[in-house]
N, C-alpha and C. Protein backbone atom coordinates (compact mmCIF):
# COMPACT_ATOMS: atom_id res chain seq x y z
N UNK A 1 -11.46 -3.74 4.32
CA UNK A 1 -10.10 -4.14 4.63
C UNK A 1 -9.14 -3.32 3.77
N UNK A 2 -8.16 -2.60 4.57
CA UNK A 2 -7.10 -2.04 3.16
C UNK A 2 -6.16 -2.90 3.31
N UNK A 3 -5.39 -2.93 2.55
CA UNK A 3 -4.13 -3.34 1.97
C UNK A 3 -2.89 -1.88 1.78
N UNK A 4 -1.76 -3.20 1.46
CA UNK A 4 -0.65 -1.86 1.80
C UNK A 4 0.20 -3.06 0.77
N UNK A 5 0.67 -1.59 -0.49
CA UNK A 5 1.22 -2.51 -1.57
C UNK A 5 2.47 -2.06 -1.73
N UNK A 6 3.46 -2.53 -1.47
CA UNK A 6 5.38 -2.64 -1.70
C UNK A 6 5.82 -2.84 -2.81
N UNK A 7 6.54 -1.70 -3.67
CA UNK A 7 6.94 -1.79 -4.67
C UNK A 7 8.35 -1.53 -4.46
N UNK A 8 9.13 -2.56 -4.58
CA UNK A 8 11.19 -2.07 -4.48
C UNK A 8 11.03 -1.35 -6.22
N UNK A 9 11.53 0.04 -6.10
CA UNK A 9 12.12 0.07 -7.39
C UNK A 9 13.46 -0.56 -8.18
N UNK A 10 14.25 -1.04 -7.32
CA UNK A 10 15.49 -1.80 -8.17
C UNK A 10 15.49 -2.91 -7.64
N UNK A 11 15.65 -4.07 -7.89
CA UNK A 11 15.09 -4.74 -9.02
C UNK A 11 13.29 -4.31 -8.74
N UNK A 12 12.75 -3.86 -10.07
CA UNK A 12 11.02 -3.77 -9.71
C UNK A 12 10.65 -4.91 -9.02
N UNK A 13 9.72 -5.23 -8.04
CA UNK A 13 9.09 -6.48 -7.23
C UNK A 13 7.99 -5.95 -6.48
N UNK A 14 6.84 -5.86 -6.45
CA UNK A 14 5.87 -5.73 -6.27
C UNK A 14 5.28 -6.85 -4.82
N UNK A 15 4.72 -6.22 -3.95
CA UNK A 15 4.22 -7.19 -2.84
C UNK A 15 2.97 -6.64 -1.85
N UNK A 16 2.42 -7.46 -1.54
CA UNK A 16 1.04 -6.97 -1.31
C UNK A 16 0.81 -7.29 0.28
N UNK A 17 0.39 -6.78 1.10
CA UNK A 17 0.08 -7.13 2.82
C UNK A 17 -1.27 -6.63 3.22
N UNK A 18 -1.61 -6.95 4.75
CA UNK A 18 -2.70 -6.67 4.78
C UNK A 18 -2.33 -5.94 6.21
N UNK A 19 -1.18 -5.71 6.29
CA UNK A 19 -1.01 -4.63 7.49
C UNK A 19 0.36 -4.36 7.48
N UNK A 20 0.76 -3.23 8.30
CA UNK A 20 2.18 -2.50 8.48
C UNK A 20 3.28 -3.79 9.13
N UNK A 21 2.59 -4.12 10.17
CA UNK A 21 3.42 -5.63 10.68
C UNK A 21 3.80 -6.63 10.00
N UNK A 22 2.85 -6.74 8.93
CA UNK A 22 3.39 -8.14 7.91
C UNK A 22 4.15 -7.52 7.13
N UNK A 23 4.54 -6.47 6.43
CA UNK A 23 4.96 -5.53 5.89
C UNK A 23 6.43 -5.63 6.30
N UNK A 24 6.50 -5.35 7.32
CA UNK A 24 8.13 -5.50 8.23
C UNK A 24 8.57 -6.82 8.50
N UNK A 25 7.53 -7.58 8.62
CA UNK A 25 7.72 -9.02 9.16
C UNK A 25 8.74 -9.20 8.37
N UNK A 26 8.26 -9.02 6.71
CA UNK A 26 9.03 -9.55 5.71
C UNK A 26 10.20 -9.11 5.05
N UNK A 27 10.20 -7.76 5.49
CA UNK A 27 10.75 -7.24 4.88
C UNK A 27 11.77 -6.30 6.15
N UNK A 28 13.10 -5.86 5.92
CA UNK A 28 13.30 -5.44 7.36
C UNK A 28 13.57 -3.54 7.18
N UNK A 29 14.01 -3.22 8.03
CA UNK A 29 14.19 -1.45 7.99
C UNK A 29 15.27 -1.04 7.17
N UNK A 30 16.44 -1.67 7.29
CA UNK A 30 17.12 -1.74 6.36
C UNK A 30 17.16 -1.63 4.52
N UNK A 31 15.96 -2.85 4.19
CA UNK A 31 16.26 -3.26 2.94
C UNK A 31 14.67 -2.14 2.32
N UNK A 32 14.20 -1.75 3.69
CA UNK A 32 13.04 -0.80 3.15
C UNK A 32 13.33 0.94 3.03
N UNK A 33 14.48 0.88 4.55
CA UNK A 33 15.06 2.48 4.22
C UNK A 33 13.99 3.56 4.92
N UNK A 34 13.03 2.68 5.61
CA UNK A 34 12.20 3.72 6.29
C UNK A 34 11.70 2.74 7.97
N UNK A 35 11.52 3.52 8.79
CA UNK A 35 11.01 2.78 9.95
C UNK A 35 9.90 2.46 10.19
N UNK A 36 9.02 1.65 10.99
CA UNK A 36 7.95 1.17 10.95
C UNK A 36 7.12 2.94 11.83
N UNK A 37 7.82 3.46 12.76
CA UNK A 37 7.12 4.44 13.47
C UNK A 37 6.67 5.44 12.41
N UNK A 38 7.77 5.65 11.81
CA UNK A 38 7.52 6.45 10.48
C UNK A 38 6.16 6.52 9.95
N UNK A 39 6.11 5.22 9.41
CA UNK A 39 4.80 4.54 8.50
C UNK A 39 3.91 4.65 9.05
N UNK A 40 3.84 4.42 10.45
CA UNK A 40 2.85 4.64 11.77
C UNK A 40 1.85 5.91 11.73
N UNK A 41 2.64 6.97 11.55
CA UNK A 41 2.71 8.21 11.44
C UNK A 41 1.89 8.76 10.07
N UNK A 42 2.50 8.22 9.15
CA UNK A 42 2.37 8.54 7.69
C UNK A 42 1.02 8.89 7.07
N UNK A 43 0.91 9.76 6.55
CA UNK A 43 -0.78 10.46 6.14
C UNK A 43 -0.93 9.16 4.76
N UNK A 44 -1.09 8.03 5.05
CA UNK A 44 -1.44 7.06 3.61
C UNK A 44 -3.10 8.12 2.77
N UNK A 45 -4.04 8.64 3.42
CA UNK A 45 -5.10 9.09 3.19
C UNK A 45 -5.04 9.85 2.08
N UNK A 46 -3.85 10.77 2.30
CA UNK A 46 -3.82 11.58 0.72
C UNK A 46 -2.55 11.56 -0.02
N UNK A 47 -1.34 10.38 0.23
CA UNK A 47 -0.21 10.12 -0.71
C UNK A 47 -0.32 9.01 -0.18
N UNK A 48 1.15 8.44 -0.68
CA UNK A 48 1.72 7.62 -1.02
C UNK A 48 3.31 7.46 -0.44
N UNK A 49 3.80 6.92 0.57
CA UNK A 49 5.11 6.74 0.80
C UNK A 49 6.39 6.91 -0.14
N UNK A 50 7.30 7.68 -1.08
CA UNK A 50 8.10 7.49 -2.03
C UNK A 50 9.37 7.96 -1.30
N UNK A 51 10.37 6.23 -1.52
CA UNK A 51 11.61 6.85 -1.21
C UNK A 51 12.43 6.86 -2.69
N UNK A 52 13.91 6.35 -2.54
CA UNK A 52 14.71 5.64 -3.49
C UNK A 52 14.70 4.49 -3.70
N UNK A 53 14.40 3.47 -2.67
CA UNK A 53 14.03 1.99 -2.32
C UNK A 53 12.90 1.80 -2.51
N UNK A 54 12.05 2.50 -2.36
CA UNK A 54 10.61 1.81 -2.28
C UNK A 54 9.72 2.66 -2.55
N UNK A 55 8.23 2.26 -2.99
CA UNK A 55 6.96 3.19 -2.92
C UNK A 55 5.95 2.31 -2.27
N UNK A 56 5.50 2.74 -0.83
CA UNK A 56 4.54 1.89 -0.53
C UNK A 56 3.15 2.85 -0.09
N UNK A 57 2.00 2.15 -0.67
CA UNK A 57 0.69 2.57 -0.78
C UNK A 57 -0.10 2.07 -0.05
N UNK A 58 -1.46 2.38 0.54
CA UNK A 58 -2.46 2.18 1.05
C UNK A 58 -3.73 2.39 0.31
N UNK A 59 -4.58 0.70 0.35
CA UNK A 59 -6.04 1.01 -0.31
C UNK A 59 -6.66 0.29 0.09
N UNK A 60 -7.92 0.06 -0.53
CA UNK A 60 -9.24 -0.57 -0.23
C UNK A 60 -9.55 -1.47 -1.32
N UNK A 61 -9.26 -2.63 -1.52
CA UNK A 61 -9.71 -3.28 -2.87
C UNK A 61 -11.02 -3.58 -3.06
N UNK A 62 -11.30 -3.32 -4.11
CA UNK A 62 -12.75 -3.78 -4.71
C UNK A 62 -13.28 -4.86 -5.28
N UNK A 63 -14.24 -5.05 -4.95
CA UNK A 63 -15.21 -6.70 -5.45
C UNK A 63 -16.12 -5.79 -6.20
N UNK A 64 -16.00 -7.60 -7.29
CA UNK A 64 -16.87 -7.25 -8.22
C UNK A 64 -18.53 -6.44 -8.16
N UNK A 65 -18.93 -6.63 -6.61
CA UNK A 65 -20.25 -5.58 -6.68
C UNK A 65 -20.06 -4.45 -6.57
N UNK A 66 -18.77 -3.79 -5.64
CA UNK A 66 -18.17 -2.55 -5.39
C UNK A 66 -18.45 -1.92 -6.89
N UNK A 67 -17.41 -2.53 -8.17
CA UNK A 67 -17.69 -2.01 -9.13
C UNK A 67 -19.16 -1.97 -9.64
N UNK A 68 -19.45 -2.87 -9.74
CA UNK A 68 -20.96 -2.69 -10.26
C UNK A 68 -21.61 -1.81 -9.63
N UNK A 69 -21.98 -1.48 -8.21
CA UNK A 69 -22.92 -0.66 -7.85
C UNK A 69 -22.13 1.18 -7.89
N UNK A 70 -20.45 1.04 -8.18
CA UNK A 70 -19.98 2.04 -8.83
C UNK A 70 -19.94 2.92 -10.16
N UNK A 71 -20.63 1.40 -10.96
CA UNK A 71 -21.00 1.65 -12.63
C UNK A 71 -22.25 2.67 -12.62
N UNK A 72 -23.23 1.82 -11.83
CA UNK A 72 -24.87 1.86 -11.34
C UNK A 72 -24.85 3.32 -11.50
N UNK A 73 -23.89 4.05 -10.37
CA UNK A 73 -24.24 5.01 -9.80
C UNK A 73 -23.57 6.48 -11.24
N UNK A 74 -22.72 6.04 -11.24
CA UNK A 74 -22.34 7.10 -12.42
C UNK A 74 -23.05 6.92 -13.49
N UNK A 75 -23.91 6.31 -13.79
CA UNK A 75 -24.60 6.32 -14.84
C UNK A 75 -26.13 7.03 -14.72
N UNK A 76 -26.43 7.17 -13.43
CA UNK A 76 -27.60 8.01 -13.04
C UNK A 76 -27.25 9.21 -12.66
């Protein structure tokens, strides 16, 4: 599952979704400064969205076995 994490730089506020739609739901084009087609579009794979308003990211969060079998492996 990725996630898609919203950071307003003024006031800092941090917010977390689990898709582009909830993303807008909450938030509108306006107070984000970028359009949803945009984002649509957007290479998340090798950056990161950065405007003046906002930095929004795309990832994959990890469970605690993720790390562990990540420890596992760099250690062999």
């Amino acid at each position: 599952m990725k996630i898609y994490t919203l950071i307003y730089q003024k006031p800092l506020r941090v917010k977390t979704y689990s898709s582009l739609v909830a993303l807008f739901e909450d938030n509108s084009q306006e107070q984000l400064g970028v359009s949803k087609a945009k984002l649509d579009r957007f290479d998340f794979d090798s950056t990161y969205y950065v405007s003046t308003r906002v930095i929004i990211t795309r990832s994959v969060p990890l469970s605690s076995g993720d790390v562990r079998r990540k420890k596992s492996e760099e250690r062999l």
